[in-house]
PDB file of N, CA and C in Angstrom:
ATOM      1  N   UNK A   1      59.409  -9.867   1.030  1.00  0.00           N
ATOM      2  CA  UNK A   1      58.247  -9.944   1.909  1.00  0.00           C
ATOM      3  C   UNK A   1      57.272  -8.841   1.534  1.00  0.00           C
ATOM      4  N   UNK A   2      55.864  -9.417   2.196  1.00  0.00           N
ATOM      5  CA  UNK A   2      54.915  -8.075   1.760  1.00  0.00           C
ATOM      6  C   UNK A   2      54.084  -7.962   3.286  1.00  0.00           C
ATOM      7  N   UNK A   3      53.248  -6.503   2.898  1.00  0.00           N
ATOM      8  CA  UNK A   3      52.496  -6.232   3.841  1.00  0.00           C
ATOM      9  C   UNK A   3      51.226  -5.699   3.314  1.00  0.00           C
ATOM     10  N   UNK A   4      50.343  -5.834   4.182  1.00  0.00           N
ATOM     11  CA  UNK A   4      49.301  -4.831   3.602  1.00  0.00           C
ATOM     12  C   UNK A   4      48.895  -3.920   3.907  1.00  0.00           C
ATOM     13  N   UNK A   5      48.411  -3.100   3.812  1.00  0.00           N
ATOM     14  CA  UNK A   5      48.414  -1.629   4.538  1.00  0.00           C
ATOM     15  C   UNK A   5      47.343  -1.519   4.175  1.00  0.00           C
ATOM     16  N   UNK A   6      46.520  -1.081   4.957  1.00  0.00           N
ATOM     17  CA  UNK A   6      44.596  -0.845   4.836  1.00  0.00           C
ATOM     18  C   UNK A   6      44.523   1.016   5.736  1.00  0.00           C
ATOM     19  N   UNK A   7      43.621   1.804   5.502  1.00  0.00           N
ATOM     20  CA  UNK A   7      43.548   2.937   5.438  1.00  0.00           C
ATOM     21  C   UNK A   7      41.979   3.003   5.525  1.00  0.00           C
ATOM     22  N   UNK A   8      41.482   3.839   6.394  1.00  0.00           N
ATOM     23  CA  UNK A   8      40.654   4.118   6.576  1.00  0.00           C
ATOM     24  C   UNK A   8      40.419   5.784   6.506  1.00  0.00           C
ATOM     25  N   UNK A   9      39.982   6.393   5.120  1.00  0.00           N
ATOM     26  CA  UNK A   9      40.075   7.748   4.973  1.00  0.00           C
ATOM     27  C   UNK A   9      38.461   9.086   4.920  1.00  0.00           C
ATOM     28  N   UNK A  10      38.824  10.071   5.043  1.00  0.00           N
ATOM     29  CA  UNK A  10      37.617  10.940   4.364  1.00  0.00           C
ATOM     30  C   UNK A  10      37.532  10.451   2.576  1.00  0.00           C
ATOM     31  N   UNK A  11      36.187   9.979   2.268  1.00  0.00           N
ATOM     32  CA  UNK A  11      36.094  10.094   1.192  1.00  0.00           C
ATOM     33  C   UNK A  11      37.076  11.354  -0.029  1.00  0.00           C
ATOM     34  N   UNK A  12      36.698  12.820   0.783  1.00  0.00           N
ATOM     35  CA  UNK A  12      36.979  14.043  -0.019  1.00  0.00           C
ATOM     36  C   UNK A  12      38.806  13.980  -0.514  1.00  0.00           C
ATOM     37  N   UNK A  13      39.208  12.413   0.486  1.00  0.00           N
ATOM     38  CA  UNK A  13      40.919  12.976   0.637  1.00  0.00           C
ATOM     39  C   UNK A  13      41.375  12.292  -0.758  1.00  0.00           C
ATOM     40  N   UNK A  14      40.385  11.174  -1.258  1.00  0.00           N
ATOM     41  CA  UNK A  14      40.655   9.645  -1.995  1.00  0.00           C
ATOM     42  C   UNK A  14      41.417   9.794  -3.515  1.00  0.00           C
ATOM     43  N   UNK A  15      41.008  11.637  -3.923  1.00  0.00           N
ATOM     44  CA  UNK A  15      41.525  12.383  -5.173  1.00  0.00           C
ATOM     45  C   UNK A  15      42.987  12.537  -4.939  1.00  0.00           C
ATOM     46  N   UNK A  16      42.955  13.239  -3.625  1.00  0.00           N
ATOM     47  CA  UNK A  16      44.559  13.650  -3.657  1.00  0.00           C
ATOM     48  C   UNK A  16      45.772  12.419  -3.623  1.00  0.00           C
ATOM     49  N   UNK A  17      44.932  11.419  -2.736  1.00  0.00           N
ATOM     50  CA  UNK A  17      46.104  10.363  -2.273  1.00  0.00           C
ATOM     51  C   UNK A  17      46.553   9.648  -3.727  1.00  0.00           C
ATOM     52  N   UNK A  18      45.700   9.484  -4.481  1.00  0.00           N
ATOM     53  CA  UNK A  18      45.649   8.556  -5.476  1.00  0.00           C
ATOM     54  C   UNK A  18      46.837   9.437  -6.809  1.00  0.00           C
ATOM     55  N   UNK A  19      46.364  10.824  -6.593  1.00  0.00           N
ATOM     56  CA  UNK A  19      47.388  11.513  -7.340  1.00  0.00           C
ATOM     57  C   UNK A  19      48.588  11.583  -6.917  1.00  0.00           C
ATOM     58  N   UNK A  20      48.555  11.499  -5.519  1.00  0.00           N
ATOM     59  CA  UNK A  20      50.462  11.362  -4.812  1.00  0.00           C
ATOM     60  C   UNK A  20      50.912   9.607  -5.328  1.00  0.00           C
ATOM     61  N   UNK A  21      49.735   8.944  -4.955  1.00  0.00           N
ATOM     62  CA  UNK A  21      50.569   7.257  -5.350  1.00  0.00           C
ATOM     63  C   UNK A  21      50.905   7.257  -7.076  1.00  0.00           C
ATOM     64  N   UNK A  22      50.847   7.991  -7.899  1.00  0.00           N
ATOM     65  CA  UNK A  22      51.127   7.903  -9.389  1.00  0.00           C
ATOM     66  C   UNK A  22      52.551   8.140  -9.277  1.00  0.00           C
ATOM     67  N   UNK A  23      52.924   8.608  -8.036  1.00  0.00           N
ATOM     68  CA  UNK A  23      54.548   9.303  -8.369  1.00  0.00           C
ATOM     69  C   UNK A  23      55.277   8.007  -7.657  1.00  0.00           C
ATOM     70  N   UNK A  24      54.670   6.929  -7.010  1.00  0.00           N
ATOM     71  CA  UNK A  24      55.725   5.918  -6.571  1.00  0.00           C
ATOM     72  C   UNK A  24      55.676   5.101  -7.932  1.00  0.00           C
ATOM     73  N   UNK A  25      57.445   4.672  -8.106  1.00  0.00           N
ATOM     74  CA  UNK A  25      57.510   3.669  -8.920  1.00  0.00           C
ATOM     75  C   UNK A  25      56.929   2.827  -8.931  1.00  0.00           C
ATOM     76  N   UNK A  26      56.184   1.580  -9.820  1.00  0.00           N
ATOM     77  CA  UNK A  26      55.710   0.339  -9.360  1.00  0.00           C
ATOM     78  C   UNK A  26      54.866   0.088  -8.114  1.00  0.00           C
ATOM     79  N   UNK A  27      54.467   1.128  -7.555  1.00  0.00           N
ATOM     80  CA  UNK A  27      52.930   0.990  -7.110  1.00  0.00           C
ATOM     81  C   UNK A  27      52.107   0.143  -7.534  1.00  0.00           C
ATOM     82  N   UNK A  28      51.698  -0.791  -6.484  1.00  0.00           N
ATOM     83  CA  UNK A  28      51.068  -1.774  -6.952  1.00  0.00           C
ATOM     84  C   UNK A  28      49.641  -2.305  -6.864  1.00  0.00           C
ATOM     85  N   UNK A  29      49.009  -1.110  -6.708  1.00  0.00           N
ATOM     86  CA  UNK A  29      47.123  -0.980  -7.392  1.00  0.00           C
ATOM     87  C   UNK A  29      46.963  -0.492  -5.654  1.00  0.00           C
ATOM     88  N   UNK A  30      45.772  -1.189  -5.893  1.00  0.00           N
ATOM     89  CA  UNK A  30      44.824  -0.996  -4.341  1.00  0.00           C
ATOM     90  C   UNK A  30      43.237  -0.775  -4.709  1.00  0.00           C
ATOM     91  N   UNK A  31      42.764  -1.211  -3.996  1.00  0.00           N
ATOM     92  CA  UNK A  31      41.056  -1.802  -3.929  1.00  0.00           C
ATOM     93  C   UNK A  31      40.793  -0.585  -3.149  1.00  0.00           C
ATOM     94  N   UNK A  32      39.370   0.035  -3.175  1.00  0.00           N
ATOM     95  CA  UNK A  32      38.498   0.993  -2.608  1.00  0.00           C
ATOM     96  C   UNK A  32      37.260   0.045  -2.112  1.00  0.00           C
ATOM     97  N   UNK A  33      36.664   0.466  -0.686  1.00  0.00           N
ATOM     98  CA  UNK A  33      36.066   0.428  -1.029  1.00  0.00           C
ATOM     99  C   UNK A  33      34.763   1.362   0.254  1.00  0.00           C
ATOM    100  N   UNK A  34      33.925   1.730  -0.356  1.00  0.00           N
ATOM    101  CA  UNK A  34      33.009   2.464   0.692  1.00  0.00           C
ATOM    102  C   UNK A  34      32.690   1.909   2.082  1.00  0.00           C
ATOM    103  N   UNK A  35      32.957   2.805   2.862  1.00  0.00           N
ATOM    104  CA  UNK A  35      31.918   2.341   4.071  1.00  0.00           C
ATOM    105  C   UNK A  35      31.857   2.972   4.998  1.00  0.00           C
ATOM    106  N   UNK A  36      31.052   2.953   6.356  1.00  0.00           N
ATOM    107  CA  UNK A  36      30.872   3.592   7.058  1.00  0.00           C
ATOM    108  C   UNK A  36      31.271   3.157   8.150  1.00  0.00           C
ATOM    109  N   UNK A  37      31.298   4.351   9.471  1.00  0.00           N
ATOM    110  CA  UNK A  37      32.163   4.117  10.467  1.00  0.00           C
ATOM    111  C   UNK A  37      32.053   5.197  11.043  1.00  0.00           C
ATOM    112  N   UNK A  38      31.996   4.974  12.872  1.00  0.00           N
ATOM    113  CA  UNK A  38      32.348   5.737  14.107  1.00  0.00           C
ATOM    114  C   UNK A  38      33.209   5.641  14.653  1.00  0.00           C
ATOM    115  N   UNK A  39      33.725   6.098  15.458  1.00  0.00           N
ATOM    116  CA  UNK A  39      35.276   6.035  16.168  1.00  0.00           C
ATOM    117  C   UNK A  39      34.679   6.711  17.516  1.00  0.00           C
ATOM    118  N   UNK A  40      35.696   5.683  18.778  1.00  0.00           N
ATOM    119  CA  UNK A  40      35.730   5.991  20.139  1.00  0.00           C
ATOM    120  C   UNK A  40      36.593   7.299  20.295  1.00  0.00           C
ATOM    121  N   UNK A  41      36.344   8.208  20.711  1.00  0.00           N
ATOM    122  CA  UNK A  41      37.634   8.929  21.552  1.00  0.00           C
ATOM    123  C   UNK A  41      37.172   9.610  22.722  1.00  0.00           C
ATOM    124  N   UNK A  42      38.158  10.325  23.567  1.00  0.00           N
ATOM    125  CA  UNK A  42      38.047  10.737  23.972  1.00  0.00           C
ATOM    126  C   UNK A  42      37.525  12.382  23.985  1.00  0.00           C
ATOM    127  N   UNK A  43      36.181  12.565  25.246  1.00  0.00           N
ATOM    128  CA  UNK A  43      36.201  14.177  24.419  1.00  0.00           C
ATOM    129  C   UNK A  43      36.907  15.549  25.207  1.00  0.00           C
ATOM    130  N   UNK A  44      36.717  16.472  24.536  1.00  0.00           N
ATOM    131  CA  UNK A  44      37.899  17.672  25.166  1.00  0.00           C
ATOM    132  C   UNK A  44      37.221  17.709  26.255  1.00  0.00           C
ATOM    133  N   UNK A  45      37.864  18.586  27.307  1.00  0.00           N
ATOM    134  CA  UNK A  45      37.877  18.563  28.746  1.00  0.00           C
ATOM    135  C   UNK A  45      36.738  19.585  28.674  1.00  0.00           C
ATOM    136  N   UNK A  46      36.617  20.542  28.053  1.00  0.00           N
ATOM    137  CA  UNK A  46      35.263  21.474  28.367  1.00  0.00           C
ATOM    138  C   UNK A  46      34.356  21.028  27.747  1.00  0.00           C
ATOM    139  N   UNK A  47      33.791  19.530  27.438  1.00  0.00           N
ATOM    140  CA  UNK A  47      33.197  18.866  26.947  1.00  0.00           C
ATOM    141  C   UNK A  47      32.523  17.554  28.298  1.00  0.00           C
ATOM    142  N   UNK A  48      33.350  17.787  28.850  1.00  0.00           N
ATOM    143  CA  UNK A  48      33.364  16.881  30.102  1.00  0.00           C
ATOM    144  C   UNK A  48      33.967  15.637  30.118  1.00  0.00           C
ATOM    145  N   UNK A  49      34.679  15.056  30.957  1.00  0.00           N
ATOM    146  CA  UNK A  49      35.750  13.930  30.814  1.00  0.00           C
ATOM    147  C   UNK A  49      34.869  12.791  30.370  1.00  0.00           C
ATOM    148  N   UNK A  50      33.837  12.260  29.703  1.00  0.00           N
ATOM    149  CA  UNK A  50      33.547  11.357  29.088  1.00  0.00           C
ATOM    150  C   UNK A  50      33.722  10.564  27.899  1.00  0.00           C
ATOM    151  N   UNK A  51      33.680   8.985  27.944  1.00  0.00           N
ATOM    152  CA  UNK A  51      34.184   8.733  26.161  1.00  0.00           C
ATOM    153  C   UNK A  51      33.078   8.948  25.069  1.00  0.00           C
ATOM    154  N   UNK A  52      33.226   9.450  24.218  1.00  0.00           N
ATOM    155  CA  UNK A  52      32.207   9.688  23.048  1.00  0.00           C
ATOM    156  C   UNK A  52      31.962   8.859  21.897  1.00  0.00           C
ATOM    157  N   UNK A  53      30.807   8.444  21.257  1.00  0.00           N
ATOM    158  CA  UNK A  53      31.025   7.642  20.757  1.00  0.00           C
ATOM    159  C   UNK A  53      30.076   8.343  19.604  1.00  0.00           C
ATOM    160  N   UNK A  54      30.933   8.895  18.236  1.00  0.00           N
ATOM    161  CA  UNK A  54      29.836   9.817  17.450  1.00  0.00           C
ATOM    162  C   UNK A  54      29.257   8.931  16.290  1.00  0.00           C
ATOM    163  N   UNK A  55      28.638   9.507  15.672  1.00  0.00           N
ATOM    164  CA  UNK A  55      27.900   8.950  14.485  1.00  0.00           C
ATOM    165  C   UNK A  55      28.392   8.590  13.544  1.00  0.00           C
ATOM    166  N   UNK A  56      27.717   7.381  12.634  1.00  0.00           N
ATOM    167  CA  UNK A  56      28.465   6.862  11.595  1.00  0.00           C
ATOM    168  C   UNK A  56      28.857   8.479  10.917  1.00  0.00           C
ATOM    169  N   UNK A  57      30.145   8.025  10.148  1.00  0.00           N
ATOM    170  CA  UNK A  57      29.958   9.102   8.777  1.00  0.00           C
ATOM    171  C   UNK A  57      30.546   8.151   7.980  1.00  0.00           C
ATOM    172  N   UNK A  58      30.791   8.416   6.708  1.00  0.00           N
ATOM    173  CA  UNK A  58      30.798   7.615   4.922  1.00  0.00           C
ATOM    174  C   UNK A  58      32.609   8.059   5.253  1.00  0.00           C
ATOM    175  N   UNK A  59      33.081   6.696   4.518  1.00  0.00           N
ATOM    176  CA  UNK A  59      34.383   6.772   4.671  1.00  0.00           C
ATOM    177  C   UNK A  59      34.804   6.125   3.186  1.00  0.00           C
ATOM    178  N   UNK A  60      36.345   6.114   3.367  1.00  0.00           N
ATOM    179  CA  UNK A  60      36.897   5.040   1.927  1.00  0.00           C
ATOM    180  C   UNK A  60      37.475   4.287   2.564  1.00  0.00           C
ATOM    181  N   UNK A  61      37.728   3.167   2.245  1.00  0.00           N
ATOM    182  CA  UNK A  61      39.002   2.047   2.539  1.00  0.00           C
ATOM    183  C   UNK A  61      39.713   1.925   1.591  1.00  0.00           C
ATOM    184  N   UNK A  62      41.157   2.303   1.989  1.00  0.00           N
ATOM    185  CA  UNK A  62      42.307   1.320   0.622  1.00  0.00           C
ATOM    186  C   UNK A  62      42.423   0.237   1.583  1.00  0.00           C
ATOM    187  N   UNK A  63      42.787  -0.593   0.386  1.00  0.00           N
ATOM    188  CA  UNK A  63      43.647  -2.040   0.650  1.00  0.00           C
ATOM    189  C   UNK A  63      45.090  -2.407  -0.176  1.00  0.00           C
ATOM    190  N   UNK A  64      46.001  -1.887   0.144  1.00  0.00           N
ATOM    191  CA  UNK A  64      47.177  -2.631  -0.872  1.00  0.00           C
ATOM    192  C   UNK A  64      48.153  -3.238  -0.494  1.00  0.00           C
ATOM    193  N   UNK A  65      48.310  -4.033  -0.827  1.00  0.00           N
ATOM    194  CA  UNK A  65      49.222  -5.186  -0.576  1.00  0.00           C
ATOM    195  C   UNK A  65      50.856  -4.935  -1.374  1.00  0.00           C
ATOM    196  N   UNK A  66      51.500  -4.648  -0.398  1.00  0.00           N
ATOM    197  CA  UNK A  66      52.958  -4.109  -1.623  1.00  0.00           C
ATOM    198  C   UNK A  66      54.320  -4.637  -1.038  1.00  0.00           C
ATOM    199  N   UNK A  67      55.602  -4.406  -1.766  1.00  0.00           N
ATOM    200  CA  UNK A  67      57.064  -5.016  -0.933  1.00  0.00           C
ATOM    201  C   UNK A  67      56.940  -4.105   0.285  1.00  0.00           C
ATOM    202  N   UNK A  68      58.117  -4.741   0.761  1.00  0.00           N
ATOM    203  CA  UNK A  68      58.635  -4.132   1.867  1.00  0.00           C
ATOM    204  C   UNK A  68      59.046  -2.797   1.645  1.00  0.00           C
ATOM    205  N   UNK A  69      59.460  -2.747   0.627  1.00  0.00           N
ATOM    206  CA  UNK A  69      60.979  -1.744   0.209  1.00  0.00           C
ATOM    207  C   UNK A  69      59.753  -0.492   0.194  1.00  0.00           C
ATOM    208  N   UNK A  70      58.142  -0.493  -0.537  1.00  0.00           N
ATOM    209  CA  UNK A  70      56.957   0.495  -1.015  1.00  0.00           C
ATOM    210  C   UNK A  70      56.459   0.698   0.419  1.00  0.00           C
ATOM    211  N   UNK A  71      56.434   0.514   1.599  1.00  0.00           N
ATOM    212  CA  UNK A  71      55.537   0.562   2.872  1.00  0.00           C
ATOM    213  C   UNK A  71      55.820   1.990   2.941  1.00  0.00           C
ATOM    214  N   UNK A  72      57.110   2.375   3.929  1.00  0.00           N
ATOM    215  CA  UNK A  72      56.828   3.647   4.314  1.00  0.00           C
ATOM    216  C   UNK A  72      57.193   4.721   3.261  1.00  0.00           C
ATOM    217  N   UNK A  73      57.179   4.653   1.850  1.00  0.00           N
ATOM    218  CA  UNK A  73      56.829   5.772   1.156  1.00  0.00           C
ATOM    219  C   UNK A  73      55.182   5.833   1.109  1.00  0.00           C
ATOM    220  N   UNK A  74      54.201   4.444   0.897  1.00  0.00           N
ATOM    221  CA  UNK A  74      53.075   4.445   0.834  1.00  0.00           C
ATOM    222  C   UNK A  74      52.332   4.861   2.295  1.00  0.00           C
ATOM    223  N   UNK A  75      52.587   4.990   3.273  1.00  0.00           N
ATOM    224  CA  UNK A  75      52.266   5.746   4.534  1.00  0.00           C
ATOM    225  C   UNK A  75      52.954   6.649   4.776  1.00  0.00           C
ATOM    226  N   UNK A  76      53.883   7.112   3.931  1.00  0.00           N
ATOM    227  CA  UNK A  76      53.965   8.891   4.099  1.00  0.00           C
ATOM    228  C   UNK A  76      52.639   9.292   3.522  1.00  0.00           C
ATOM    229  N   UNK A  77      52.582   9.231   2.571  1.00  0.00           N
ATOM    230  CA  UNK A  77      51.210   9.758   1.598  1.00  0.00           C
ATOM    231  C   UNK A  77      50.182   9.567   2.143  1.00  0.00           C
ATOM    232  N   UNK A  78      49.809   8.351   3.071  1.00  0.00           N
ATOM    233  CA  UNK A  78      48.303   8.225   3.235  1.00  0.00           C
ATOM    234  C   UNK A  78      48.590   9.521   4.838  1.00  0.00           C
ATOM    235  N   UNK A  79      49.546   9.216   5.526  1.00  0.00           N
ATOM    236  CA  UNK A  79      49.367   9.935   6.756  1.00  0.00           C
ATOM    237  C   UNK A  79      49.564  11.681   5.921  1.00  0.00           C
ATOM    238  N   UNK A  80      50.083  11.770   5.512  1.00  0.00           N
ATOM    239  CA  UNK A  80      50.711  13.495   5.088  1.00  0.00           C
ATOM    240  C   UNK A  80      49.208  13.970   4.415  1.00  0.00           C
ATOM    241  N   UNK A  81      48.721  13.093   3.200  1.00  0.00           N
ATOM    242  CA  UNK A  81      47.496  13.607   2.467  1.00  0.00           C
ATOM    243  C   UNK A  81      46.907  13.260   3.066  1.00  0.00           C
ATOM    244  N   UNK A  82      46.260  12.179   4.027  1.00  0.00           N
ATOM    245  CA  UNK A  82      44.822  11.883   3.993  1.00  0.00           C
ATOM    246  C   UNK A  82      44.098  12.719   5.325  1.00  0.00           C
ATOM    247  N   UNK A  83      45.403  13.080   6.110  1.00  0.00           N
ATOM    248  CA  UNK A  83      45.025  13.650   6.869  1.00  0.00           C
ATOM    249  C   UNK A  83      44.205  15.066   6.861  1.00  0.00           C
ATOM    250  N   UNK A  84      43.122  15.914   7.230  1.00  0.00           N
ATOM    251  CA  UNK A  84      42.823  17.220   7.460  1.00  0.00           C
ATOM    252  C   UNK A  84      42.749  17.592   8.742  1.00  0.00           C
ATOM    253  N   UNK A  85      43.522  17.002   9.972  1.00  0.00           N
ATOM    254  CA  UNK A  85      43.684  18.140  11.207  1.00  0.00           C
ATOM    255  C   UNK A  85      42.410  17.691  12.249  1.00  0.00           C
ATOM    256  N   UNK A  86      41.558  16.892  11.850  1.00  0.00           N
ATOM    257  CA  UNK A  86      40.331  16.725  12.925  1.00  0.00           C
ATOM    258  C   UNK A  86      40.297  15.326  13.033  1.00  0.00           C
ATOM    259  N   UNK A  87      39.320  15.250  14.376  1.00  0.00           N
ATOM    260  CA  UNK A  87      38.754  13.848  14.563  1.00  0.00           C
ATOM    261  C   UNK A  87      37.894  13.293  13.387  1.00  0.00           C
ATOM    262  N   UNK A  88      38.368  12.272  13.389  1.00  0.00           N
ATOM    263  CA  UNK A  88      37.669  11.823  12.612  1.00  0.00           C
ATOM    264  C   UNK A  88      38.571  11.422  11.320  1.00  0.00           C
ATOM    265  N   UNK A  89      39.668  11.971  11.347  1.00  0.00           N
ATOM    266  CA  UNK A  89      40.556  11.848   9.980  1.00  0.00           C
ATOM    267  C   UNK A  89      40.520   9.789   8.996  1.00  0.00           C
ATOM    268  N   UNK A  90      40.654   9.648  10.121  1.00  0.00           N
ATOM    269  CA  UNK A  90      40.813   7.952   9.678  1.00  0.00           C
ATOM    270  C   UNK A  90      42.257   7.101  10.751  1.00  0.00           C
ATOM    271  N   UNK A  91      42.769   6.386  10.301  1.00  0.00           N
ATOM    272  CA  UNK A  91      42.938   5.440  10.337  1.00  0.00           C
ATOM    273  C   UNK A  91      44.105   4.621   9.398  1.00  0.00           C
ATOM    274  N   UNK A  92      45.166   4.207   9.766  1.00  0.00           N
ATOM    275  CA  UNK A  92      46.281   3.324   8.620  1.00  0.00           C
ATOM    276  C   UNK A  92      46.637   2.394   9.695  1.00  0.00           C
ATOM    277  N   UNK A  93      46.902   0.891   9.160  1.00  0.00           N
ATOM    278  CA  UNK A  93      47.585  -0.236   9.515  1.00  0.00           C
ATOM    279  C   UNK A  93      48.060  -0.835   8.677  1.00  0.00           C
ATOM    280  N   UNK A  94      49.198  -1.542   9.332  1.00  0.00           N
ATOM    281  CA  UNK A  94      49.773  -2.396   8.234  1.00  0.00           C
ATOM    282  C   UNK A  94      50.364  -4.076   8.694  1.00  0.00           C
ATOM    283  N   UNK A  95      49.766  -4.871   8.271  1.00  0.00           N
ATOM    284  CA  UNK A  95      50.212  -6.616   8.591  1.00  0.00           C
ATOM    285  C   UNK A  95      50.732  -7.171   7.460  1.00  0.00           C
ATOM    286  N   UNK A  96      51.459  -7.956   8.114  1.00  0.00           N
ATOM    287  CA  UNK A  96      52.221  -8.961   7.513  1.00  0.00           C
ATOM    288  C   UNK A  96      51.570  -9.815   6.564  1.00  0.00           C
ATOM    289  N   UNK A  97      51.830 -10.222   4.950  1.00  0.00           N
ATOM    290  CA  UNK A  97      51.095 -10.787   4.042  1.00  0.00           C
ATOM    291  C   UNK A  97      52.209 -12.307   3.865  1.00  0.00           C
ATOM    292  N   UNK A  98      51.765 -13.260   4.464  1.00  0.00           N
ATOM    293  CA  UNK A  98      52.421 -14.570   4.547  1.00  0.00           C
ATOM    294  C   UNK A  98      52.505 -15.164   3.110  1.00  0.00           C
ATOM    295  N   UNK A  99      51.096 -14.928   2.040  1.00  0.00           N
ATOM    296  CA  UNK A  99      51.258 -15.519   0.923  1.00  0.00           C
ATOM    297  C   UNK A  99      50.675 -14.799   0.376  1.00  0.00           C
ATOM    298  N   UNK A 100      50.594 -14.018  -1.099  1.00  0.00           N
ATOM    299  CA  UNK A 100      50.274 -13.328  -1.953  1.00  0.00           C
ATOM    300  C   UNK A 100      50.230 -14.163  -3.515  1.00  0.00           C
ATOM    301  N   UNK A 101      48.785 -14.631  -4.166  1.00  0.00           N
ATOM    302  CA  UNK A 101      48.647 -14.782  -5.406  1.00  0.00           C
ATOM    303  C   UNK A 101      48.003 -14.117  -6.542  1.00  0.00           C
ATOM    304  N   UNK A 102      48.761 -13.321  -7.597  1.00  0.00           N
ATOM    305  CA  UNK A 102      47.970 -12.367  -8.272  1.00  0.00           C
ATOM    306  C   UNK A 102      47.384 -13.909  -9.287  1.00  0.00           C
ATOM    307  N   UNK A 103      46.233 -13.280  -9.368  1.00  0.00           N
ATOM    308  CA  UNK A 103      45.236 -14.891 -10.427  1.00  0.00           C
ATOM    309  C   UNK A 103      45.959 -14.435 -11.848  1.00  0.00           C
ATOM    310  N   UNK A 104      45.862 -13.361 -12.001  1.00  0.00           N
ATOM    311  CA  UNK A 104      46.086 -12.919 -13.342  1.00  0.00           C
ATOM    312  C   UNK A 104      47.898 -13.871 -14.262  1.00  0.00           C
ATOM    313  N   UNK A 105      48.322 -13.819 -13.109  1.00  0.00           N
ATOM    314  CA  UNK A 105      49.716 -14.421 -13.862  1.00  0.00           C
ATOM    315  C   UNK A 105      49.954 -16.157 -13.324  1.00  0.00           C
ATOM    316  N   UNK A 106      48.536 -16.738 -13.153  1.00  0.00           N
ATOM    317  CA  UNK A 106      48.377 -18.146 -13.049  1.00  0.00           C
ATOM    318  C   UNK A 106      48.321 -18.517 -14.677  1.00  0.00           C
ATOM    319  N   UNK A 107      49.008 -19.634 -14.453  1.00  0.00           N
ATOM    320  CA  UNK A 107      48.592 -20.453 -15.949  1.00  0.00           C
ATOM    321  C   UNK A 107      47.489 -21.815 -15.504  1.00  0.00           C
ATOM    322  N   UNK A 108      46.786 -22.111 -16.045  1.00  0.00           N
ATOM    323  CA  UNK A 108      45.693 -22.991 -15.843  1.00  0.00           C
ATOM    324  C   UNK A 108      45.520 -23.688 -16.684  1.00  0.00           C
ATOM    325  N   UNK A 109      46.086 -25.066 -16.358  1.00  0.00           N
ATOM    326  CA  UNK A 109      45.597 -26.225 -17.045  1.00  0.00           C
ATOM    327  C   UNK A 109      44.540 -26.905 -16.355  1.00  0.00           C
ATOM    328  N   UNK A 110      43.858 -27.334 -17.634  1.00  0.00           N
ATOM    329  CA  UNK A 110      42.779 -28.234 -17.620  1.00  0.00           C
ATOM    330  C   UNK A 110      43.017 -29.807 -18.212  1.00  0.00           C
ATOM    331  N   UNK A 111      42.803 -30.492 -17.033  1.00  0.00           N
ATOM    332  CA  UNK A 111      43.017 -31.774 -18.054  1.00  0.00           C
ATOM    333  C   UNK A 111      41.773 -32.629 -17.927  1.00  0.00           C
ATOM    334  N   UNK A 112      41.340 -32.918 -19.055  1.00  0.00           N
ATOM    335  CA  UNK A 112      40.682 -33.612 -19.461  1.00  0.00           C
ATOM    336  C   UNK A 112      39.893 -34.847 -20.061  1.00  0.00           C
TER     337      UNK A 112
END
C-alpha cells in the first residue's frame, strides 16, 4: 500500500530536508512546489483572546507518494527538520493512495 504525504514548509527549511531524504533507502522523489499561505491560530493571551488570521507568506510544498514501510521515517524528517520553533512552521499530512501509475514504466502500444 501507499500514501502520500504532502508538507507544507518554510522555503529556507527545503535544503536541509532534501539532504536528510538522500539517507532513506529508495526514497521515492517528490514534487516541489511554491506557494503561498496564511494560517488560523490562535493568539497568545497578552495579545488578547482573539483568532488571528496573518498574512500570506511564500512557502514550499512536497508531495510524495511512497510504501507504507517509507511513511514514518519520511515524517520524522519533515517534522524534526522542517520545523524552526514558531508559528508559522507549516504543516504535514498523509492519505491513503488507492492507485498509483508511474507513466515512465508504461509500455505503449499503438495500433494502427
Amino acid at each position: 500500500m501507499k500514501k502520500e504525504i504532502k508538507a507544507i514548509i518554510p522555503p529556507q527549511r527545503l535544503a536541509k530536508i532534501r539532504s536528510a531524504f538522500r539517507n532513506i533507502k529508495e526514497f521515492p522523489g517528490m514534487t516541489i512546489t511554491k506557494v503561498e499561505g496564511c494560517g488560523h491560530y490562535l493568539a497568545k493571551p497578552s495579545q488578547g483572546l482573539k483568532d488571528e488570521l496573518n498574512e500570506y507568506t511564500p512557502k514550499v510544498r512536497i508531495d510524495i507518494v511512497a510504501p507504507d514501510e517509507l511513511v514514518e521515517g519520511i515524517l520524522q524528517i519533515l517534522v524534526e527538520v522542517g520545523q524552526m520553533g514558531q508559528v508559522g512552521d507549516g504543516i504535514v499530512w498523509v492519505t491513503p493512495v488507492e492507485r498509483m501509475i508511474r507513466l515512465s514504466e508504461q509500455i505503449i502500444v499503438f495500433d494502427c
